[in-house]
Protein backbone atom coordinates (compact mmCIF):
# COMPACT_ATOMS: atom_id res chain seq x y z
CA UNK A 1 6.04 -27.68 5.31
CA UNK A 2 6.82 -29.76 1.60
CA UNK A 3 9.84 -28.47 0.16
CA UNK A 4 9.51 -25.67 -1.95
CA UNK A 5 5.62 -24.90 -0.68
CA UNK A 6 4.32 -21.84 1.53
CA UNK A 7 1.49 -24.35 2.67
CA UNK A 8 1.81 -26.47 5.80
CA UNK A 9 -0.45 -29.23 4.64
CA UNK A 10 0.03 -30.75 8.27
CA UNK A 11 -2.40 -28.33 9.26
CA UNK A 12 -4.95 -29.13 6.30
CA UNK A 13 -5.24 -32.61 5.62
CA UNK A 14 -7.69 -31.29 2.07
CA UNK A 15 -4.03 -30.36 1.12
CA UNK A 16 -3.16 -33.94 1.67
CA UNK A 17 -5.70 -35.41 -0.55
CA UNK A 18 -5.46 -35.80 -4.50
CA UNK A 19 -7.54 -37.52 -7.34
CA UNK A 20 -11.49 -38.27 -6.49
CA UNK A 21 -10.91 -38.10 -2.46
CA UNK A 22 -9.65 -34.46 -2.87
CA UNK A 23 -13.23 -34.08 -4.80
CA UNK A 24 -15.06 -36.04 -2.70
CA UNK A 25 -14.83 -34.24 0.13
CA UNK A 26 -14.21 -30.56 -1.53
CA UNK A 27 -18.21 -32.02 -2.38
CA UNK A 28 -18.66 -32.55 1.09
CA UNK A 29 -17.17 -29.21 2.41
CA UNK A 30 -19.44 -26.94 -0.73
CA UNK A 31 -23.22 -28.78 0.46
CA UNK A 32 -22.14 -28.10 4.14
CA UNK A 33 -21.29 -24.29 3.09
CA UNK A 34 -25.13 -24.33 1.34
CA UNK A 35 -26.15 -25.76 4.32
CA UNK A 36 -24.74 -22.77 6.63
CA UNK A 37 -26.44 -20.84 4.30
CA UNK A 38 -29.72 -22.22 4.28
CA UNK A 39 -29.50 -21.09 7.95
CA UNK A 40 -29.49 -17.21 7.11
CA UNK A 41 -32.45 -15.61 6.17
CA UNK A 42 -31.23 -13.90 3.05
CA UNK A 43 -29.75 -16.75 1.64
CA UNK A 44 -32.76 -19.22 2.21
CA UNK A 45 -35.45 -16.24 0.41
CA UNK A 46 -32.98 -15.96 -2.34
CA UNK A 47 -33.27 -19.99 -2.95
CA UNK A 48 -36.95 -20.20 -2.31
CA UNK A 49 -37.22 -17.42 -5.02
CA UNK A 50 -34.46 -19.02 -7.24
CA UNK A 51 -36.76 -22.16 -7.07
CA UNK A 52 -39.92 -20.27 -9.06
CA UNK A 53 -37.46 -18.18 -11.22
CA UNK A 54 -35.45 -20.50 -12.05
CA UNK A 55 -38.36 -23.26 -14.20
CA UNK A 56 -39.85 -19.77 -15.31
CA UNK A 57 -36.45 -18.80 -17.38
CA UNK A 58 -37.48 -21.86 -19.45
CA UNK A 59 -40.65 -19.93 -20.24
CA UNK A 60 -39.63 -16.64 -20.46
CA UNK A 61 -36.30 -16.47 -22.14
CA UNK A 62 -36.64 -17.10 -26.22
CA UNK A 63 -34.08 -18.89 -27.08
CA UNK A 64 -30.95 -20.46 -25.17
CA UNK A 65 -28.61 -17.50 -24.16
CA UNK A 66 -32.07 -15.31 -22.72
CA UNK A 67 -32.84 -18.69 -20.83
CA UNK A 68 -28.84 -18.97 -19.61
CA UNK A 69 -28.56 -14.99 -18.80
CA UNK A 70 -31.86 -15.30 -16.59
CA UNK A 71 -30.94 -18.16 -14.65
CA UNK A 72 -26.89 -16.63 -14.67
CA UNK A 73 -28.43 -13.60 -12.77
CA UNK A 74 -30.34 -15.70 -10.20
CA UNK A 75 -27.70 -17.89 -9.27
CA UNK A 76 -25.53 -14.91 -9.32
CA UNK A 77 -27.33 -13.26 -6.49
CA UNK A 78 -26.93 -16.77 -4.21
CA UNK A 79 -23.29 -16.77 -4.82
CA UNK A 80 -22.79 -13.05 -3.91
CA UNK A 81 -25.13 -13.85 -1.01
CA UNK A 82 -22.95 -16.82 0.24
CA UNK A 83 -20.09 -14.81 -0.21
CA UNK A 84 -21.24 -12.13 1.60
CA UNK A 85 -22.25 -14.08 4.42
CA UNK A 86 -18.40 -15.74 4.33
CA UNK A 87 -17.08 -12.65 4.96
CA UNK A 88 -19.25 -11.49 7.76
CA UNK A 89 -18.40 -14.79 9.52
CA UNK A 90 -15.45 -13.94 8.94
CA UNK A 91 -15.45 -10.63 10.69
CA UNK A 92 -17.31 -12.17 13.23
CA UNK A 93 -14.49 -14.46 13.64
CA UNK A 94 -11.90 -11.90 14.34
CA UNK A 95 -14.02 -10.04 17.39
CA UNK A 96 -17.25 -9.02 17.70
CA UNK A 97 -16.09 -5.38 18.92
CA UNK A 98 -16.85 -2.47 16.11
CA UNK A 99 -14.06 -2.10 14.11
CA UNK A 100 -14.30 0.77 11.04
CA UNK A 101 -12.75 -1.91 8.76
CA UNK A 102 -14.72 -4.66 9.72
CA UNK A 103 -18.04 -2.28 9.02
CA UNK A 104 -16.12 -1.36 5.75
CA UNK A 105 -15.87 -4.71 4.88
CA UNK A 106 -19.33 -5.84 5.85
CA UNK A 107 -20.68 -2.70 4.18
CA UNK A 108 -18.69 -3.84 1.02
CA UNK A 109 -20.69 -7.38 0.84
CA UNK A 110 -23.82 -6.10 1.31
CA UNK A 111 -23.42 -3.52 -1.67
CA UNK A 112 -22.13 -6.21 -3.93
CA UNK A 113 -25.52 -8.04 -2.48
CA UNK A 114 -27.37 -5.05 -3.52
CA UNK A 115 -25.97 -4.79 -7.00
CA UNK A 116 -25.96 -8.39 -7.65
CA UNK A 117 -29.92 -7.81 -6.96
CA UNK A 118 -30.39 -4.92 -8.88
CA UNK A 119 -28.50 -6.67 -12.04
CA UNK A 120 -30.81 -9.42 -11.96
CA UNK A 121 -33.92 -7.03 -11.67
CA UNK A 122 -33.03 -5.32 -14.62
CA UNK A 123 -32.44 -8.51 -16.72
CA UNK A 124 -35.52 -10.03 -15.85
CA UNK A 125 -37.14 -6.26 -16.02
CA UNK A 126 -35.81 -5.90 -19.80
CA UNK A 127 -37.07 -10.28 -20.33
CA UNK A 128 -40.62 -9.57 -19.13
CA UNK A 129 -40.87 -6.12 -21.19
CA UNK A 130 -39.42 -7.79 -24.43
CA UNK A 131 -41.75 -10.97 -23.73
CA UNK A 132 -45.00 -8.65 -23.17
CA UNK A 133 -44.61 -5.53 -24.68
């Protein structure tokens, strides 16, 4: 361990790096992390819907801050998503025997899943209604 550090950067060389290689690869390790989730089904429906919603904010929202809230909440359901599906590898990780805190847990990411989806129904909800009506 460095002196006066609780991280043994022997056993991370990302804790090595500095400057544009620490980027660099911290680049590398986030599009292999959207590639692992490209392989769950969730994830990859949420993106394939993210890729009509997100040109149609340009038409729906008014002005610049509808247009940034309505892509915010689709993006915001991929992250949640992602996240989600960290923690449930994760679990996974630990054992695959049932454990009550590993379905807590699990149970946990898929209601922030569910209310990261029902947030962005409601904003595009109250768009479309404000658009149309």
């Amino acid at each position: 361990m460095n002196a006066g550090s609780s991280v043994d950067v022997s056993a991370n060389p990302q804790k090595q790096r500095r400057g544009l290689s620490r980027m660099w690869h911290a680049t590398g390790y986030s599009i292999a992390g959207l590639r692992a989730g490209w392989g769950e089904t969730a994830f990859r429906q949420e993106a394939l819907a993210a890729m009509v919603m997100l040109p149609a904010t340009l038409w729906l929202g008014r002005n610049w801050l509808e247009t940034a809230i309505l892509a915010f909440s689709v993006v915001f359901v991929m992250v949640v998503e992602l996240l989600n599906t960290a923690v449930e590898t994760a679990i996974d990780r630990i054992g695959p025997e049932w454990h009550d805190l590993s379905k807590r847990a699990k149970d946990m990411g898929s209601a922030a899943v569910l209310l990261s989806l029902l947030l962005c129904l409601g904003i595009w909800s109250a768009a479309i209604y404000h658009r149309f009506v």
